[in-house]
Protein backbone atom coordinates (compact mmCIF):
# COMPACT_ATOMS: atom_id res chain seq x y z
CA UNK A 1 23.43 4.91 25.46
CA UNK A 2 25.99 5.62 28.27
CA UNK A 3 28.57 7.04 25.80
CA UNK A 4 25.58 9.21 24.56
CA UNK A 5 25.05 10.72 28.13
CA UNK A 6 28.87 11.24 28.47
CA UNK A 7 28.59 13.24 25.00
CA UNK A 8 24.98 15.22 26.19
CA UNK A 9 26.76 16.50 29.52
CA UNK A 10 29.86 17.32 27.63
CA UNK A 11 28.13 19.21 25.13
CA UNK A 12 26.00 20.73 27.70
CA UNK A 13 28.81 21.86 29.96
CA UNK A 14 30.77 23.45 26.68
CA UNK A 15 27.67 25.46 25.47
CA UNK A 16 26.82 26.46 28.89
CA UNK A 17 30.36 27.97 28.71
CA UNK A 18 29.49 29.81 25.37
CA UNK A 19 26.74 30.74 26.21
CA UNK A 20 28.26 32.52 29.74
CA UNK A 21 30.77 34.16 27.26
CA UNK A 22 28.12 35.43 24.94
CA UNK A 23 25.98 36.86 28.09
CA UNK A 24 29.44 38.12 29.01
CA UNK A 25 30.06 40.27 26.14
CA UNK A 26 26.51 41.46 25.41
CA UNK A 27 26.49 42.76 29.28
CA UNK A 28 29.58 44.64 28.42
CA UNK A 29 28.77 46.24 25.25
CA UNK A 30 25.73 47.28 26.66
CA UNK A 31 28.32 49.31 29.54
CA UNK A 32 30.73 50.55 27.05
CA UNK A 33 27.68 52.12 24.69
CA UNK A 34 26.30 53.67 27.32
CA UNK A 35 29.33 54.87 28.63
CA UNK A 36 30.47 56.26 25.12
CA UNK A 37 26.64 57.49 24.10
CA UNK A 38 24.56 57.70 27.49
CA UNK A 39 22.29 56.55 25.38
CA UNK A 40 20.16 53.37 26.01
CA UNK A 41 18.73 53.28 22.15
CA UNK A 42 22.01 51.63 21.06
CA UNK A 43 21.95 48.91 23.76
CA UNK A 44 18.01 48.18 23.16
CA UNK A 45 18.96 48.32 19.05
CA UNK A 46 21.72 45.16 19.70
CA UNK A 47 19.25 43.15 21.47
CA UNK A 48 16.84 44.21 18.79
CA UNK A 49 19.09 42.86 15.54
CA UNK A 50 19.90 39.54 17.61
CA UNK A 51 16.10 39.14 18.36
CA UNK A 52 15.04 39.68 14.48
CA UNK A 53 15.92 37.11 12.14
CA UNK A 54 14.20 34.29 15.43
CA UNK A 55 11.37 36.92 14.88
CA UNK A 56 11.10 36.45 11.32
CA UNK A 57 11.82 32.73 10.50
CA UNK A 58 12.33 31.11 13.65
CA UNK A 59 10.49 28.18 12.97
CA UNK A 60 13.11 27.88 9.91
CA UNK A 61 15.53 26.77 12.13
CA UNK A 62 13.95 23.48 13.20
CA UNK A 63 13.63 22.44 9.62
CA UNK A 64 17.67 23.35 8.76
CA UNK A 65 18.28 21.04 11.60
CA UNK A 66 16.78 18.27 10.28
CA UNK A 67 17.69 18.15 6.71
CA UNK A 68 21.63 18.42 7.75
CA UNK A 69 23.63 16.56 10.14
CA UNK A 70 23.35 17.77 13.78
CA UNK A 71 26.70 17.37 14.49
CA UNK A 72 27.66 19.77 11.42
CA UNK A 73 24.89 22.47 12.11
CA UNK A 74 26.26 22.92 15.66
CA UNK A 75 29.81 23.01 14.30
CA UNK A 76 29.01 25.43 11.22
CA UNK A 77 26.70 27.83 14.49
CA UNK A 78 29.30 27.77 16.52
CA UNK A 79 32.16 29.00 13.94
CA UNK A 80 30.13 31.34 12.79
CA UNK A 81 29.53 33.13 15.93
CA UNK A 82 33.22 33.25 16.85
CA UNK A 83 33.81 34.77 13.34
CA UNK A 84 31.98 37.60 14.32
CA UNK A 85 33.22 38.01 17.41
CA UNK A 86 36.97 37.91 16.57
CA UNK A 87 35.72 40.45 14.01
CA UNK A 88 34.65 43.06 16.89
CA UNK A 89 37.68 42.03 19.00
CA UNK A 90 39.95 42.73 15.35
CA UNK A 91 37.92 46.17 15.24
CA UNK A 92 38.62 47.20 18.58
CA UNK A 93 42.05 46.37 18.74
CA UNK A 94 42.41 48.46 15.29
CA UNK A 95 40.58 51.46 16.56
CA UNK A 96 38.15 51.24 13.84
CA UNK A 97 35.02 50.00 15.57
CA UNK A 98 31.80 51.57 15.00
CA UNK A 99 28.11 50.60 16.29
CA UNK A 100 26.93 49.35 13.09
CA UNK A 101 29.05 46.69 12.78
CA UNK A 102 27.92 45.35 16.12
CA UNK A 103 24.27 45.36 15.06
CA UNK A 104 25.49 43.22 12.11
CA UNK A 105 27.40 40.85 13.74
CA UNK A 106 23.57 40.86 16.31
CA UNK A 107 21.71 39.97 13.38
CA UNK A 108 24.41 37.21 12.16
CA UNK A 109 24.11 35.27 15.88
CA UNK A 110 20.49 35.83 15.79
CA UNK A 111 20.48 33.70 12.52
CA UNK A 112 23.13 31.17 13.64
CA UNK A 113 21.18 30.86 17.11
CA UNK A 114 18.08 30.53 15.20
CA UNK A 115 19.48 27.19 13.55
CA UNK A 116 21.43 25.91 16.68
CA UNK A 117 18.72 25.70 19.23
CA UNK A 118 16.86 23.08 17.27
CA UNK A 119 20.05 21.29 16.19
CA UNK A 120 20.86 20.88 19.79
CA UNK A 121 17.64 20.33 21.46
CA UNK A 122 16.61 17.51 18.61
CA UNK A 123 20.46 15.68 19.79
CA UNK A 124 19.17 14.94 23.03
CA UNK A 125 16.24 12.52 22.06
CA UNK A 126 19.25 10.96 20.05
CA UNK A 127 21.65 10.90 22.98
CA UNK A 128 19.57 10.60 25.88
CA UNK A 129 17.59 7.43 26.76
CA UNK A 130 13.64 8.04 27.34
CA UNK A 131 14.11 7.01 31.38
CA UNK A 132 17.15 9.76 31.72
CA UNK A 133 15.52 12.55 29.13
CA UNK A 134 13.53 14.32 32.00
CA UNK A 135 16.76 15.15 33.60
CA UNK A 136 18.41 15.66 30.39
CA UNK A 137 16.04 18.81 29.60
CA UNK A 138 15.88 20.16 33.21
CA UNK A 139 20.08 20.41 32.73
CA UNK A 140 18.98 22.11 29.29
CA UNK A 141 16.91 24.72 30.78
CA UNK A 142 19.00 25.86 33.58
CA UNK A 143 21.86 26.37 31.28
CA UNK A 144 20.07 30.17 30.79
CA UNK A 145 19.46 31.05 34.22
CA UNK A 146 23.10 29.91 35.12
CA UNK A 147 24.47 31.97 32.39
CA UNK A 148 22.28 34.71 33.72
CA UNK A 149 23.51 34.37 36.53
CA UNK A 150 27.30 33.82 35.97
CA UNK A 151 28.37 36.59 33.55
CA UNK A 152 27.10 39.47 35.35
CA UNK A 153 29.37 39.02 37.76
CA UNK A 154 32.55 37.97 35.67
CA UNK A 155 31.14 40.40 33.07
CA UNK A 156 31.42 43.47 35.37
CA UNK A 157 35.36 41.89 37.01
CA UNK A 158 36.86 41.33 33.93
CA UNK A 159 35.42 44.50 32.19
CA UNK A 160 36.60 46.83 35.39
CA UNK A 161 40.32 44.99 34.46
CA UNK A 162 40.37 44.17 31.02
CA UNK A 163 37.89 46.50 29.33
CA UNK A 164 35.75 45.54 26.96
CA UNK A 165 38.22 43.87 24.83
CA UNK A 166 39.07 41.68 28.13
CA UNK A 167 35.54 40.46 28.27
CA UNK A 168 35.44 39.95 24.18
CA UNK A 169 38.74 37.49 23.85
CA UNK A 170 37.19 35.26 26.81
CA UNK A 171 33.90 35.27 24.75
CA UNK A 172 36.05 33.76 21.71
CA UNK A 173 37.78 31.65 23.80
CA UNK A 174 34.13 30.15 24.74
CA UNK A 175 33.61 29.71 21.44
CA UNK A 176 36.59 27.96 20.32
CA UNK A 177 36.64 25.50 23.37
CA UNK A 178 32.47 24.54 21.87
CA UNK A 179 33.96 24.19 18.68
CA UNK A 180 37.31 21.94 19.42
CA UNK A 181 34.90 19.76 21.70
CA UNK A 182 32.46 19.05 19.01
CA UNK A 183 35.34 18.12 16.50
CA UNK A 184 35.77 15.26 19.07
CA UNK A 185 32.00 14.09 20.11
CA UNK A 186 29.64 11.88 17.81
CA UNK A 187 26.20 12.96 17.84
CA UNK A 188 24.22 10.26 16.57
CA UNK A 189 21.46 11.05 13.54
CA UNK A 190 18.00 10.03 13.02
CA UNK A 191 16.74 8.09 9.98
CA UNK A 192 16.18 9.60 7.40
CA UNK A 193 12.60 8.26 5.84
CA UNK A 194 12.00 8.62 2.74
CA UNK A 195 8.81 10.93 1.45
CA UNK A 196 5.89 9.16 -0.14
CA UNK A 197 5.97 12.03 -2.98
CA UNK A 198 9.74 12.16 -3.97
CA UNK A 199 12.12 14.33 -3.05
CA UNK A 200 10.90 17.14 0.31
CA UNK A 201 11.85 20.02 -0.35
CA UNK A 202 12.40 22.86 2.16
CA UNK A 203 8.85 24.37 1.96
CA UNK A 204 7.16 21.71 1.93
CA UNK A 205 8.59 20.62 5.59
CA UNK A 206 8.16 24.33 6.92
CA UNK A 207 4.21 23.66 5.90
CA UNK A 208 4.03 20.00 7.79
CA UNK A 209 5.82 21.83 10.48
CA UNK A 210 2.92 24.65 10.93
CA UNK A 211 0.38 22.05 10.21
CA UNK A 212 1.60 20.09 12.81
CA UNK A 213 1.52 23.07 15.28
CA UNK A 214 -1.71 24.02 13.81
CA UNK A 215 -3.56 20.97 14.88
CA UNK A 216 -1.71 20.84 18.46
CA UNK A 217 -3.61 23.90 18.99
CA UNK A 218 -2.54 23.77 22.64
CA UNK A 219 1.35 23.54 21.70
CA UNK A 220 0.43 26.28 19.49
CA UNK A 221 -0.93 28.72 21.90
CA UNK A 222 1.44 28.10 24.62
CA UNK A 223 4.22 29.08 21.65
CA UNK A 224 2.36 32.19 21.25
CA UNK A 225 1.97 33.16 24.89
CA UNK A 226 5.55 32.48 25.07
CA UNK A 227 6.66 34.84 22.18
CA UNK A 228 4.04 37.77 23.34
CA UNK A 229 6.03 37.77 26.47
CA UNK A 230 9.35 38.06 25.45
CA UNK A 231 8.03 41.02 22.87
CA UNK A 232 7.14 42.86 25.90
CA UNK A 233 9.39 41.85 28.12
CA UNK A 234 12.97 41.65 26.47
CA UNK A 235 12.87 45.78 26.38
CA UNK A 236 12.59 46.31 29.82
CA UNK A 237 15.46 43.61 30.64
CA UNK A 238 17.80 45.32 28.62
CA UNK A 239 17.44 48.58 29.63
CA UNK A 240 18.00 47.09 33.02
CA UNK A 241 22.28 47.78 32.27
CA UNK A 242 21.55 51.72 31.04
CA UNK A 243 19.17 52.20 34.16
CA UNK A 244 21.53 50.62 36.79
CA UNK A 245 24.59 52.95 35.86
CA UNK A 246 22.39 56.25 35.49
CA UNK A 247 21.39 55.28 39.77
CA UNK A 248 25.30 54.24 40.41
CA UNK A 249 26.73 56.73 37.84
């Protein structure tokens, strides 16, 4: 179980990283597009694509993550995101960006997020012994509000120095350090149990999955108080960037 802590906080301080890099570059995209537009609909419409697929079949995600090895769905996330990204650094450095491809490569990390979250948060019951798992989750949760709090600040350095392609390379580099470390980690797996009626097949999990929910009608609720408040709230956040540089100019 010791060597399973070691892994947690190792793969807790790499995604914090990523994630700081991902803040990072969404911060400054939403600066260069209002720059280039002064127009806030293009910032709000990025945060919109990444937002949609979670929107749509979030709950998905929870069920990819356990029918495939952790390890690999956090691997396979990971790439995929810095994919994208050295896509919209390629595009830049080409001169042949446009917006739409950044809404596309939105929607992509949406769905790649979507699967990771799950894949990482079911790891730590495997890593983490019940006595240490309190402080295990606590580390989870203020990996957000550190990155929130982080990559403003190295967000608005690096893109005063760098530009926006700057703030997008250190982004991949995030990426690439989450992916290297995970090539070197073992994340133990679960048993599998066998189903009483054969094979499961993907539906058929997605429906124990609600059922569960269903019946936990507290667990349920609380989930939907929590989603109603990031539909109303996640606007206002992001137009946070557009209204700051209309006061500062």
């Amino acid at each position: 179980m010791t060597s399973g802590i070691v892994t947690f906080y190792i793969l807790t301080v790499t995604q914090v990283l990523s994630l700081i890099g991902s803040r990072m570059t969404s911060i400054a995209f939403g600066i260069w597009l209002f720059q280039q537009t002064g127009d806030s609909a293009p910032v709000l419409l990025a945060s919109f694509f990444v937002m949609l697929p979670q929107a749509l079949a979030g709950s998905f995600g929870g069920v990819i993550a356990d029918r495939w090895p952790r390890r690999l769905v956090l691997m396979l996330t990971d790439t995929g995101a810095a994919v994208g990204t050295a896509l919209l650094l390629l595009s830049f450095m080409l001169g042949t960006f446009e917006v739409w491809q950044l809404y596309v490569v939105a929607f992509l990390q949406g769905v790649l997020g979507m699967m990771q979250r799950p894949a990482m948060d079911a790891s730590i019951t495997m890593m983490v012994p019940s006595t240490h798992r309190d402080r295990a989750n606590t580390l989870r949760l203020m990996a957000g509000p550190v990155a929130g709090i982080i990559a403003p600040i190295l967000a608005a350095l690096i893109f005063a120095t760098f530009g926006l392609v700057g703030v997008i390379s250190i982004d991949l580099a995030s990426f690439f350090v989450a992916v290297i470390t995970l090539w070197f980690v073992q994340i133990p797996e679960p048993k599998k149990i066998k189903p009483k009626t054969g094979r499961s097949h993907f539906l058929d999990d997605s429906k124990e999955a609600f059922a569960f929910l269903w019946n936990a009608r507290v667990l349920f609720f609380m989930m939907f108080y929590a989603a109603a408040l990031n539909f109303f709230l996640a606007g206002s956040i992001n137009l946070a960037t557009p209204y700051i540089l209309t006061l500062t100019g």
